[in-house]
N, C-alpha and C. Protein backbone atom coordinates (compact mmCIF):
# COMPACT_ATOMS: atom_id res chain seq x y z
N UNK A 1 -107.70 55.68 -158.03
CA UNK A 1 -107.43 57.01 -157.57
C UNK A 1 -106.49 57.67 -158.58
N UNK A 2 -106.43 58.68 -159.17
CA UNK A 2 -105.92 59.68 -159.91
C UNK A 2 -105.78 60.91 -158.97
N UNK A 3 -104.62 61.48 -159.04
CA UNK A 3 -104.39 62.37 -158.79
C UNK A 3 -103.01 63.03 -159.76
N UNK A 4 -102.97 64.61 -159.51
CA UNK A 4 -101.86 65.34 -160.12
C UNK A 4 -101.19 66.39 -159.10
N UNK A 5 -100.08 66.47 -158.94
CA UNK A 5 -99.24 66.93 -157.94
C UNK A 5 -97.94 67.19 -157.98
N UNK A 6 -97.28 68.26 -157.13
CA UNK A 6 -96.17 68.66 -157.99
C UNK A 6 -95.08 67.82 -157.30
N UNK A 7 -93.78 67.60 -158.82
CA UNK A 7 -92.84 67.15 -158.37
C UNK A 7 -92.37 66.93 -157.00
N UNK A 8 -91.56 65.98 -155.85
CA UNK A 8 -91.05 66.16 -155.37
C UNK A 8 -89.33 66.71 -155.36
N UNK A 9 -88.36 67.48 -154.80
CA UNK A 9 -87.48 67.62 -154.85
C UNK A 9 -86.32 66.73 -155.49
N UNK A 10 -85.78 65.51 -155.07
CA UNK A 10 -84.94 64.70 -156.19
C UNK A 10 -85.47 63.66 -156.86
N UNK A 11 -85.67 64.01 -158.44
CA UNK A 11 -86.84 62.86 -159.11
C UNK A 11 -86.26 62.42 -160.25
N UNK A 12 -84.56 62.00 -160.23
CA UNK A 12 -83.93 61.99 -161.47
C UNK A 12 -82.08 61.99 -161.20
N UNK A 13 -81.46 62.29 -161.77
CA UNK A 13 -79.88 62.19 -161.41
C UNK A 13 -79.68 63.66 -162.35
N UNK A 14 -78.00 63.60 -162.14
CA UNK A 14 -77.63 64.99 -162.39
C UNK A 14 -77.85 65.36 -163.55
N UNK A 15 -78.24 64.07 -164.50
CA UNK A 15 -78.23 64.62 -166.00
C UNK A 15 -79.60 64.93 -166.57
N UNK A 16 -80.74 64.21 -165.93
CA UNK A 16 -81.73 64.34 -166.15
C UNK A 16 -82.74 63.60 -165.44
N UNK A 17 -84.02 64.81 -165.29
CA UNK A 17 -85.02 64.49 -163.91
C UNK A 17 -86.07 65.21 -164.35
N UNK A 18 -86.82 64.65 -163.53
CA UNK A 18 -88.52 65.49 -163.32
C UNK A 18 -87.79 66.95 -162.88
N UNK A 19 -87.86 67.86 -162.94
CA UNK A 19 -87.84 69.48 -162.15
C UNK A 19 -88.45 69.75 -161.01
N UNK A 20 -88.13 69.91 -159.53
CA UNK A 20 -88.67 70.04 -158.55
C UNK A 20 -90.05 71.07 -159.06
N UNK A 21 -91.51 70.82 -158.86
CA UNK A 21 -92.57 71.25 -158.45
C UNK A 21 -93.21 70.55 -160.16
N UNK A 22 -93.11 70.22 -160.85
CA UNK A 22 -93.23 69.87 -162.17
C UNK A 22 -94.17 69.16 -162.01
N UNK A 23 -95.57 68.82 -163.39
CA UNK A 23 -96.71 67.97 -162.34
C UNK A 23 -96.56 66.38 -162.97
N UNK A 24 -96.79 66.03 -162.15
CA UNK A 24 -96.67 64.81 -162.19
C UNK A 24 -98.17 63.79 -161.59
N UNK A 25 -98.26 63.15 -162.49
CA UNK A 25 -99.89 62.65 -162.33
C UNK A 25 -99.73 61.14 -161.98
N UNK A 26 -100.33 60.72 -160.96
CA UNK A 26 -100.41 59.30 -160.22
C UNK A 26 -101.57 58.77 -160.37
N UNK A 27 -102.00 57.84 -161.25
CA UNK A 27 -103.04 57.02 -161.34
C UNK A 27 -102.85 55.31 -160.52
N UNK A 28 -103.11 55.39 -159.55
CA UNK A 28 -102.87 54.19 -159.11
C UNK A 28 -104.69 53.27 -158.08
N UNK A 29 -104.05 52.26 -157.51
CA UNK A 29 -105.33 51.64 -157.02
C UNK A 29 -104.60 51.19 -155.70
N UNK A 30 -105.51 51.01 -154.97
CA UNK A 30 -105.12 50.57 -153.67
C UNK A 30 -105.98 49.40 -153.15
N UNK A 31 -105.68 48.44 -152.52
CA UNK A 31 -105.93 46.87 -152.44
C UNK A 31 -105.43 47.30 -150.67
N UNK A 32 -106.65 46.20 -150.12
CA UNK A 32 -106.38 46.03 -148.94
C UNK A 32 -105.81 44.50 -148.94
N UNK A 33 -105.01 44.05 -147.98
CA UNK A 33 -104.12 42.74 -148.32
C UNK A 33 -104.09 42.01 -146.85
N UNK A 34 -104.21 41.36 -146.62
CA UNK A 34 -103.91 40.86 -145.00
C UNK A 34 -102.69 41.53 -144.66
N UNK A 35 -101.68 41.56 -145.26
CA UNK A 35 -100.31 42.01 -145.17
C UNK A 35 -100.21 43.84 -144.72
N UNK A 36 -101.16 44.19 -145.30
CA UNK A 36 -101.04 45.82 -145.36
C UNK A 36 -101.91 46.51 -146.78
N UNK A 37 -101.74 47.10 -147.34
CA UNK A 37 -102.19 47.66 -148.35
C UNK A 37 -101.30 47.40 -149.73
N UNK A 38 -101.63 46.88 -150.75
CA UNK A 38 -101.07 46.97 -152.12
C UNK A 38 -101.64 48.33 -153.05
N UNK A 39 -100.50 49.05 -153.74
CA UNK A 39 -100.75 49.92 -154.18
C UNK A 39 -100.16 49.14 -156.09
N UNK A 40 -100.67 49.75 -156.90
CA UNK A 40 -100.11 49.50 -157.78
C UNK A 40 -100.67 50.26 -158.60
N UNK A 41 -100.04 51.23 -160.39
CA UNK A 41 -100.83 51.80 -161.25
C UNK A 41 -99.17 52.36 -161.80
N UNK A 42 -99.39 53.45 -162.30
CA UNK A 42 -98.56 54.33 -163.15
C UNK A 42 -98.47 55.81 -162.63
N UNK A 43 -97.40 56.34 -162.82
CA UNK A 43 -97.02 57.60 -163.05
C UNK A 43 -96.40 58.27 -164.27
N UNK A 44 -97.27 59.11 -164.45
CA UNK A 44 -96.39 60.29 -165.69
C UNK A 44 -95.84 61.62 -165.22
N UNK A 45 -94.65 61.65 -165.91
CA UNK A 45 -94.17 63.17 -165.85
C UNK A 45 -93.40 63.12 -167.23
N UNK A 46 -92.93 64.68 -167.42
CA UNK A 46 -91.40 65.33 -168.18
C UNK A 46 -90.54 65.02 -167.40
N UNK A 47 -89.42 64.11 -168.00
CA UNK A 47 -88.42 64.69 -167.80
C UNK A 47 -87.29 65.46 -168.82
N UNK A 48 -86.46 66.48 -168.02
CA UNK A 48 -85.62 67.64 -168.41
C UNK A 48 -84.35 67.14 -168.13
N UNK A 49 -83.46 67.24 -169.54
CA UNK A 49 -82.26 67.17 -169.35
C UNK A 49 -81.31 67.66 -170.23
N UNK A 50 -80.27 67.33 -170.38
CA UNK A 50 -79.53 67.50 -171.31
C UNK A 50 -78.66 66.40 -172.32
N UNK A 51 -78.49 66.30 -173.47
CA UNK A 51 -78.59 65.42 -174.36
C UNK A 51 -76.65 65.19 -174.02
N UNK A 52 -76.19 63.77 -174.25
CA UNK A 52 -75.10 63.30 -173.52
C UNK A 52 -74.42 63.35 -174.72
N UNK A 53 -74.48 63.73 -176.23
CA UNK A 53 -73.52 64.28 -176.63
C UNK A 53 -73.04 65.40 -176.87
N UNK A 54 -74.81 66.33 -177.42
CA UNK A 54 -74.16 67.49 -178.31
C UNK A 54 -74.49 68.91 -177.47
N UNK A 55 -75.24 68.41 -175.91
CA UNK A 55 -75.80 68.97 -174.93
C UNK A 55 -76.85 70.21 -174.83
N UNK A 56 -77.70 69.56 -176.04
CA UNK A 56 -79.10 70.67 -176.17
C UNK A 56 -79.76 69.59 -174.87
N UNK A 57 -81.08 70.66 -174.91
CA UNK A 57 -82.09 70.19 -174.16
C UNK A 57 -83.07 68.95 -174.49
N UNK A 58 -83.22 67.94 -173.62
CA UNK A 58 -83.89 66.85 -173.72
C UNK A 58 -85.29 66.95 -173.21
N UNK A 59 -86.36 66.75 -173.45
CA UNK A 59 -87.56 66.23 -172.97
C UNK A 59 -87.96 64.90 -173.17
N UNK A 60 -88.56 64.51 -172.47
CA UNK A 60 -88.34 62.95 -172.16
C UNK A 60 -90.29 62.63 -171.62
N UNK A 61 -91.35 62.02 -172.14
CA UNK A 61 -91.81 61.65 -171.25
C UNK A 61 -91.72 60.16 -170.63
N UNK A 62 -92.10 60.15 -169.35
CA UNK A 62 -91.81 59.32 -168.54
C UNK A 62 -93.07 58.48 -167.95
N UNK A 63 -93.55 57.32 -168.54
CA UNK A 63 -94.84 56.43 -167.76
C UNK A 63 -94.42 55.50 -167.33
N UNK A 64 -94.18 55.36 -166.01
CA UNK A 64 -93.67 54.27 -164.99
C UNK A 64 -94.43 53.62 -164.44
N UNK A 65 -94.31 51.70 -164.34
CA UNK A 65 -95.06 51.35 -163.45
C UNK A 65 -94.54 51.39 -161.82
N UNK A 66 -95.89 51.80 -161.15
CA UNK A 66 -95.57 51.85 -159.51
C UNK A 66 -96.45 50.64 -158.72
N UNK A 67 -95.69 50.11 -158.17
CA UNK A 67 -96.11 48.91 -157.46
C UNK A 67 -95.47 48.99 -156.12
N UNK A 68 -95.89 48.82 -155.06
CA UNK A 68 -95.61 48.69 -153.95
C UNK A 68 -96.72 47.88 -152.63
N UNK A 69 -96.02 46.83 -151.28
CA UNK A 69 -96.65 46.74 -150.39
C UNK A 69 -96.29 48.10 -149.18
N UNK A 70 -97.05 48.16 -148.70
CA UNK A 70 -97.45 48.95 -147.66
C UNK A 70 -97.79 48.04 -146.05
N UNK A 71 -97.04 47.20 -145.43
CA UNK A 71 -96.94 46.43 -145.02
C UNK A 71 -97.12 47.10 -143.53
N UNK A 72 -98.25 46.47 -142.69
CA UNK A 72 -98.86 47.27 -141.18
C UNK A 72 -97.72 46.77 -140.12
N UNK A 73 -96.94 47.31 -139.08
CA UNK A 73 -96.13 47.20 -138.54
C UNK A 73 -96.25 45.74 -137.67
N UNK A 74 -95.37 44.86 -138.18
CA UNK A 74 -95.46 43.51 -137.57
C UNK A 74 -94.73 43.34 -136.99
N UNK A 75 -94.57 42.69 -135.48
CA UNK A 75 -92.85 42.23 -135.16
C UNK A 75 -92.96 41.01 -135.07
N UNK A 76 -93.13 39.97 -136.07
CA UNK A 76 -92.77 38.99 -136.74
C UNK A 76 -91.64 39.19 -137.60
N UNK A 77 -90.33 38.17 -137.30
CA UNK A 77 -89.14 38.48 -137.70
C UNK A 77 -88.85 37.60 -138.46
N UNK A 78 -88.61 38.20 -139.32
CA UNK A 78 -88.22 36.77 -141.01
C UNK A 78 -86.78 36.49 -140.59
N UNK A 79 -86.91 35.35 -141.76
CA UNK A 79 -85.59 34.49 -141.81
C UNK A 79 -84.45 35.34 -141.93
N UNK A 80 -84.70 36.07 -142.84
CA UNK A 80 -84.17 36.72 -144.08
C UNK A 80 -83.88 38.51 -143.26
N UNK A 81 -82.69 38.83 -143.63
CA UNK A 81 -82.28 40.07 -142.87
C UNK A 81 -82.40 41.60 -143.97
N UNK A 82 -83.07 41.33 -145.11
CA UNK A 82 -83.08 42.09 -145.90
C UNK A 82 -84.31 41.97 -146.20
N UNK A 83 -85.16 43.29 -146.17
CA UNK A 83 -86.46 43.40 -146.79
C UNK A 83 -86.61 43.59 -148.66
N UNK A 84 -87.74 42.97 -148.59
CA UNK A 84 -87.73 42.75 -150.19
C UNK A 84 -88.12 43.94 -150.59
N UNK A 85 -87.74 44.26 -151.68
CA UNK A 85 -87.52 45.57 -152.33
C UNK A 85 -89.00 46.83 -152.14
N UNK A 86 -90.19 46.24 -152.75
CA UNK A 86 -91.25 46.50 -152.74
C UNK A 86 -91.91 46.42 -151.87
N UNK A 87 -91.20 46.27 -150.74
CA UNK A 87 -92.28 46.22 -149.59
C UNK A 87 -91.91 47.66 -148.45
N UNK A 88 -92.79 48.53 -148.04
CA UNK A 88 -92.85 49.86 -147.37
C UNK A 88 -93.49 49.72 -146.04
N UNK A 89 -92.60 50.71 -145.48
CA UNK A 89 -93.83 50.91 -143.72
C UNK A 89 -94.75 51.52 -143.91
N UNK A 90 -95.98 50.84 -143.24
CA UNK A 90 -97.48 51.38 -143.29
C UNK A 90 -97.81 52.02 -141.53
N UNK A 91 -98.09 52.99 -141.70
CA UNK A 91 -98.11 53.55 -139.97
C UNK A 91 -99.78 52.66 -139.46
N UNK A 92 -100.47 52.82 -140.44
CA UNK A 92 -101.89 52.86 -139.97
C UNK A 92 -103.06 54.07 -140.04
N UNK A 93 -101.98 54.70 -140.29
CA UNK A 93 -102.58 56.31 -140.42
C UNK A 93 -102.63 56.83 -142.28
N UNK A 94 -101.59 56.70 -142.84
CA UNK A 94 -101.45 57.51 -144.18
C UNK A 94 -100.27 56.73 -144.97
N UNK A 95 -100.24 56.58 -146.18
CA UNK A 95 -99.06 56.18 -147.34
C UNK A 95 -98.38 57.09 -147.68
N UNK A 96 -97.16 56.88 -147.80
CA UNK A 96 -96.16 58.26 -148.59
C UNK A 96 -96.19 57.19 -149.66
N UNK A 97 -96.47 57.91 -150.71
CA UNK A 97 -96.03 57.48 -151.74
C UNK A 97 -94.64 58.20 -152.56
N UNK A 98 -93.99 58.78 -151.86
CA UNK A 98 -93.11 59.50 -152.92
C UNK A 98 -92.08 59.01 -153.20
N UNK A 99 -91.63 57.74 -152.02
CA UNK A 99 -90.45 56.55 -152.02
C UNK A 99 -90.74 55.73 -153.72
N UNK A 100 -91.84 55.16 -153.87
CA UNK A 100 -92.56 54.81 -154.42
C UNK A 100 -92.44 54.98 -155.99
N UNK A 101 -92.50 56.37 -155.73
CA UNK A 101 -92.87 57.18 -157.03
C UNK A 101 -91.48 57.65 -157.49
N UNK A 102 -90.66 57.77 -156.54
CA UNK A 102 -89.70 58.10 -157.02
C UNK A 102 -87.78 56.73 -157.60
N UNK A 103 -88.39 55.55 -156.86
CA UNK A 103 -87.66 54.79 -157.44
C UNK A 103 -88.47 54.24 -159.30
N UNK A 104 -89.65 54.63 -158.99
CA UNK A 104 -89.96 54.17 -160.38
C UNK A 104 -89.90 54.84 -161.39
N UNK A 105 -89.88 56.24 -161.49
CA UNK A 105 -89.45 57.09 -161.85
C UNK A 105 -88.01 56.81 -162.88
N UNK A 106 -87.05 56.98 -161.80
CA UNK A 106 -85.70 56.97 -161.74
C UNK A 106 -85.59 55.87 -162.56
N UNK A 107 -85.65 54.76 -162.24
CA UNK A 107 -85.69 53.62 -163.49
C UNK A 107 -85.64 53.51 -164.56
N UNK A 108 -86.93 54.38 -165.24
CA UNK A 108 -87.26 54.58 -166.53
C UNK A 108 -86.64 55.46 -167.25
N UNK A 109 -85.60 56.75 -166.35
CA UNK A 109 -84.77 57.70 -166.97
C UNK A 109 -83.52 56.68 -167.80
N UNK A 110 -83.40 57.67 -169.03
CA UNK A 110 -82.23 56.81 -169.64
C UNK A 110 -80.73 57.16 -168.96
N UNK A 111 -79.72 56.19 -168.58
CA UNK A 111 -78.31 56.92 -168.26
C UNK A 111 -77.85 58.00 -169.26
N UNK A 112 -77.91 57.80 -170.66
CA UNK A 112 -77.31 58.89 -171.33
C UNK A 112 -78.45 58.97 -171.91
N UNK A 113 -79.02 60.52 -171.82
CA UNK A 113 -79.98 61.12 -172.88
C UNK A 113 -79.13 61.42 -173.81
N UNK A 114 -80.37 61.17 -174.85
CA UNK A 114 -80.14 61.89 -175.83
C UNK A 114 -81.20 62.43 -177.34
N UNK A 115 -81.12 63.62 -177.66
CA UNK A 115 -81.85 64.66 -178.45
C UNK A 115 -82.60 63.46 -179.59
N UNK A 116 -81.56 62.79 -180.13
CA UNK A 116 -82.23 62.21 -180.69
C UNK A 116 -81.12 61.03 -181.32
N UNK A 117 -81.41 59.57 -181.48
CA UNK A 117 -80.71 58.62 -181.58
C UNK A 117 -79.49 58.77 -182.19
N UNK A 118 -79.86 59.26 -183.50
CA UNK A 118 -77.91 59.36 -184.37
C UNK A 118 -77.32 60.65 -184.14
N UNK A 119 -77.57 61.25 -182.88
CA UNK A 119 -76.87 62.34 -182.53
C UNK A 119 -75.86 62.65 -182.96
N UNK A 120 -75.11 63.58 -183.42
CA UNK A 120 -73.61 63.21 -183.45
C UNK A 120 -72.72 63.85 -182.78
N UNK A 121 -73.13 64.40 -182.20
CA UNK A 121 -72.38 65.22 -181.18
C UNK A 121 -71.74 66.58 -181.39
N UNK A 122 -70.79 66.92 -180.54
CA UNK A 122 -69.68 68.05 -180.51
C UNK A 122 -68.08 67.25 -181.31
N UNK A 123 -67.57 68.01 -182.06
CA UNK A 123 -66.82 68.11 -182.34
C UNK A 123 -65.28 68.00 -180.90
N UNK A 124 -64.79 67.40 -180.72
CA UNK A 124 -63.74 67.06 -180.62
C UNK A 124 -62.20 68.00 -180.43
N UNK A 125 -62.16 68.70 -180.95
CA UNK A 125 -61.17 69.69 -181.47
C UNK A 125 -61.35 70.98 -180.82
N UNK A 126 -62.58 71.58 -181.52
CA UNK A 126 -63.02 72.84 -181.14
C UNK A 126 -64.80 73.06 -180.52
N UNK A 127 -65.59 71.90 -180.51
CA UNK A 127 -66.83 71.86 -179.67
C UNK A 127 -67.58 72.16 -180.56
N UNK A 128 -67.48 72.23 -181.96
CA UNK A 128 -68.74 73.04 -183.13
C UNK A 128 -69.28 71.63 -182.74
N UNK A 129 -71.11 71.98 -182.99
CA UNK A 129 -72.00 70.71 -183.16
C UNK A 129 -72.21 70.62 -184.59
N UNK A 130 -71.74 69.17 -184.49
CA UNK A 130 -71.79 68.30 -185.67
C UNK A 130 -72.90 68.48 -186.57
N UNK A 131 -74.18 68.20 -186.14
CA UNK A 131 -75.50 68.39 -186.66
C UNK A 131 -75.42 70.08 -187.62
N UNK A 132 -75.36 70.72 -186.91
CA UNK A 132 -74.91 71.98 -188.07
C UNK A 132 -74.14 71.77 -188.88
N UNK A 133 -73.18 71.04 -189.24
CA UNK A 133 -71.98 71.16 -189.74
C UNK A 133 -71.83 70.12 -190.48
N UNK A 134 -72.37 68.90 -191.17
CA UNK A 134 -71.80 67.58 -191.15
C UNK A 134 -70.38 67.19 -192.14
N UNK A 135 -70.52 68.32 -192.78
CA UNK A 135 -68.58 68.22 -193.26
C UNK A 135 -67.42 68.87 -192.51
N UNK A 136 -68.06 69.20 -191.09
CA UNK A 136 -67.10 69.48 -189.98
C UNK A 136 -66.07 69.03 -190.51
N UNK A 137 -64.63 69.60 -190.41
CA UNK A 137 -63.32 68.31 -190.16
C UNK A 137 -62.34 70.03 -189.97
N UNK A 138 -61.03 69.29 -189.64
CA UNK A 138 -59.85 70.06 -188.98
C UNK A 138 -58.81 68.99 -190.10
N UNK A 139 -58.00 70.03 -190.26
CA UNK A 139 -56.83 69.05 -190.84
C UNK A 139 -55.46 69.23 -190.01
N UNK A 140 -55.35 67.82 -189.50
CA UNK A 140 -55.20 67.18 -188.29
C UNK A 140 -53.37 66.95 -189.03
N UNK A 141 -52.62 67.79 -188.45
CA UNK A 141 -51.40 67.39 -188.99
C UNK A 141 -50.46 66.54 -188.12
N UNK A 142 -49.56 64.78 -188.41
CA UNK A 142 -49.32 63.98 -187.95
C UNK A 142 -48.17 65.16 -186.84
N UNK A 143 -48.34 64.73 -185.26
CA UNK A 143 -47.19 65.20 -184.62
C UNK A 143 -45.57 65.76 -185.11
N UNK A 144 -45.11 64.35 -185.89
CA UNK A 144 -43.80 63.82 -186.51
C UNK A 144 -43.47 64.67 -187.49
N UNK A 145 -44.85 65.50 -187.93
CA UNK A 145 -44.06 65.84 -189.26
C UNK A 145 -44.30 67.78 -188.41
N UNK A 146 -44.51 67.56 -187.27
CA UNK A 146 -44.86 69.42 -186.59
C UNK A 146 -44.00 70.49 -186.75
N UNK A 147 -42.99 69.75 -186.95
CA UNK A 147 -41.59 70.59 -186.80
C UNK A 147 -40.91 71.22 -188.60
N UNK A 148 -41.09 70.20 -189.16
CA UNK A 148 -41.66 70.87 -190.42
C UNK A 148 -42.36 71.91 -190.91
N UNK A 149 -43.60 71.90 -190.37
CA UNK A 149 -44.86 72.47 -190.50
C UNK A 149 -44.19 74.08 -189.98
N UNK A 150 -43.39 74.28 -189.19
CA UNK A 150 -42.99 75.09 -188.63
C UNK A 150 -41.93 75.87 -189.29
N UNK A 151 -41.63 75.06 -189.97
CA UNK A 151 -39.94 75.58 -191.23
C UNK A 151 -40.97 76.39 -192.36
N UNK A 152 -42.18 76.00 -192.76
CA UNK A 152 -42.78 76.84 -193.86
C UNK A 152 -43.21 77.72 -193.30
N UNK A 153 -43.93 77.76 -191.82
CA UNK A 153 -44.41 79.51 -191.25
C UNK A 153 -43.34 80.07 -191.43
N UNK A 154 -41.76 79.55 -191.24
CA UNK A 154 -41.38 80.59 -191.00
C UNK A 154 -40.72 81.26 -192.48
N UNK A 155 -41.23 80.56 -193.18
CA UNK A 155 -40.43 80.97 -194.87
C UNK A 155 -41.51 81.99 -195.53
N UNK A 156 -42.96 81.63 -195.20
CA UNK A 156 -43.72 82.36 -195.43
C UNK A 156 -43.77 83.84 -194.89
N UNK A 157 -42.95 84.05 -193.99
CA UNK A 157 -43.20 85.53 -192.89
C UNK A 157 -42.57 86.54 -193.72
């Protein structure tokens, strides 16, 4: 099954995500299982963000694997008080997949984007980006000697 469909609402963290309505295409297969239904395949989208040093815009694509059970409502009670990760409620009726789609998603986003590997960022001092600039520099006068620095403004006036 293939399908394309728009973003759901949170598909990413504050720095960078799919964009609510953005399309996002689900190629997956579905397996009937004694257990419930196995779903498994891929999702693609963009993701949009902003780059974690010099804070231009990031595009990112994103092909995630999606795997999940879909497990038919049993009240057989395991040992175990924690359900395993990949396993979802199946009504009998329909799959949400957007639980689904959206932890796998999220996964594949990097914690710090960025524009491009040897980024170099913002400047420090005054925020100029580096990349324009690469003989950026400030001449950085030691604290100790400030008071000095201050005896020649005032000889110069």
């Amino acid at each position: 099954m293939s399908e394309v469909f728009p973003a759901p609402a949170v598909l990413g963290t504050d720095v960078i995500g799919v964009p609510e309505g953005a399309e996002l295409s689900l190629d997956v297969s579905l397996e009937s299982v004694s257990e419930g239904i196995w779903v498994s395949g891929t999702v693609t989208a963009e993701a949009v963000g902003e780059c974690g040093r010099c804070l231009d815009e990031v595009r990112q694509q994103v092909v995630a694997p999606v795997q999940g059970l879909f497990a038919f409502d049993d009240p057989q009670v395991s040992d175990e008080d924690e359900e395993p990760e990949d396993v979802f409620e199946f009504d009998g009726e329909a799959i949400d997949l957007e639980e689904v789609v959206r932890d796998a998603v999220v996964t594949q986003l990097p914690f710090t984007p960025l524009c491009r590997p040897d980024c170099p960022g913002l400047c420090d001092q005054c925020g100029a980006r580096l990349a324009d600039d690469p003989d950026h520099a400030h001449d950085v006068i030691d604290p100790r000697w400030s008071a000095l620095q201050s005896l020649t403004e005032q000889k110069e006036s």
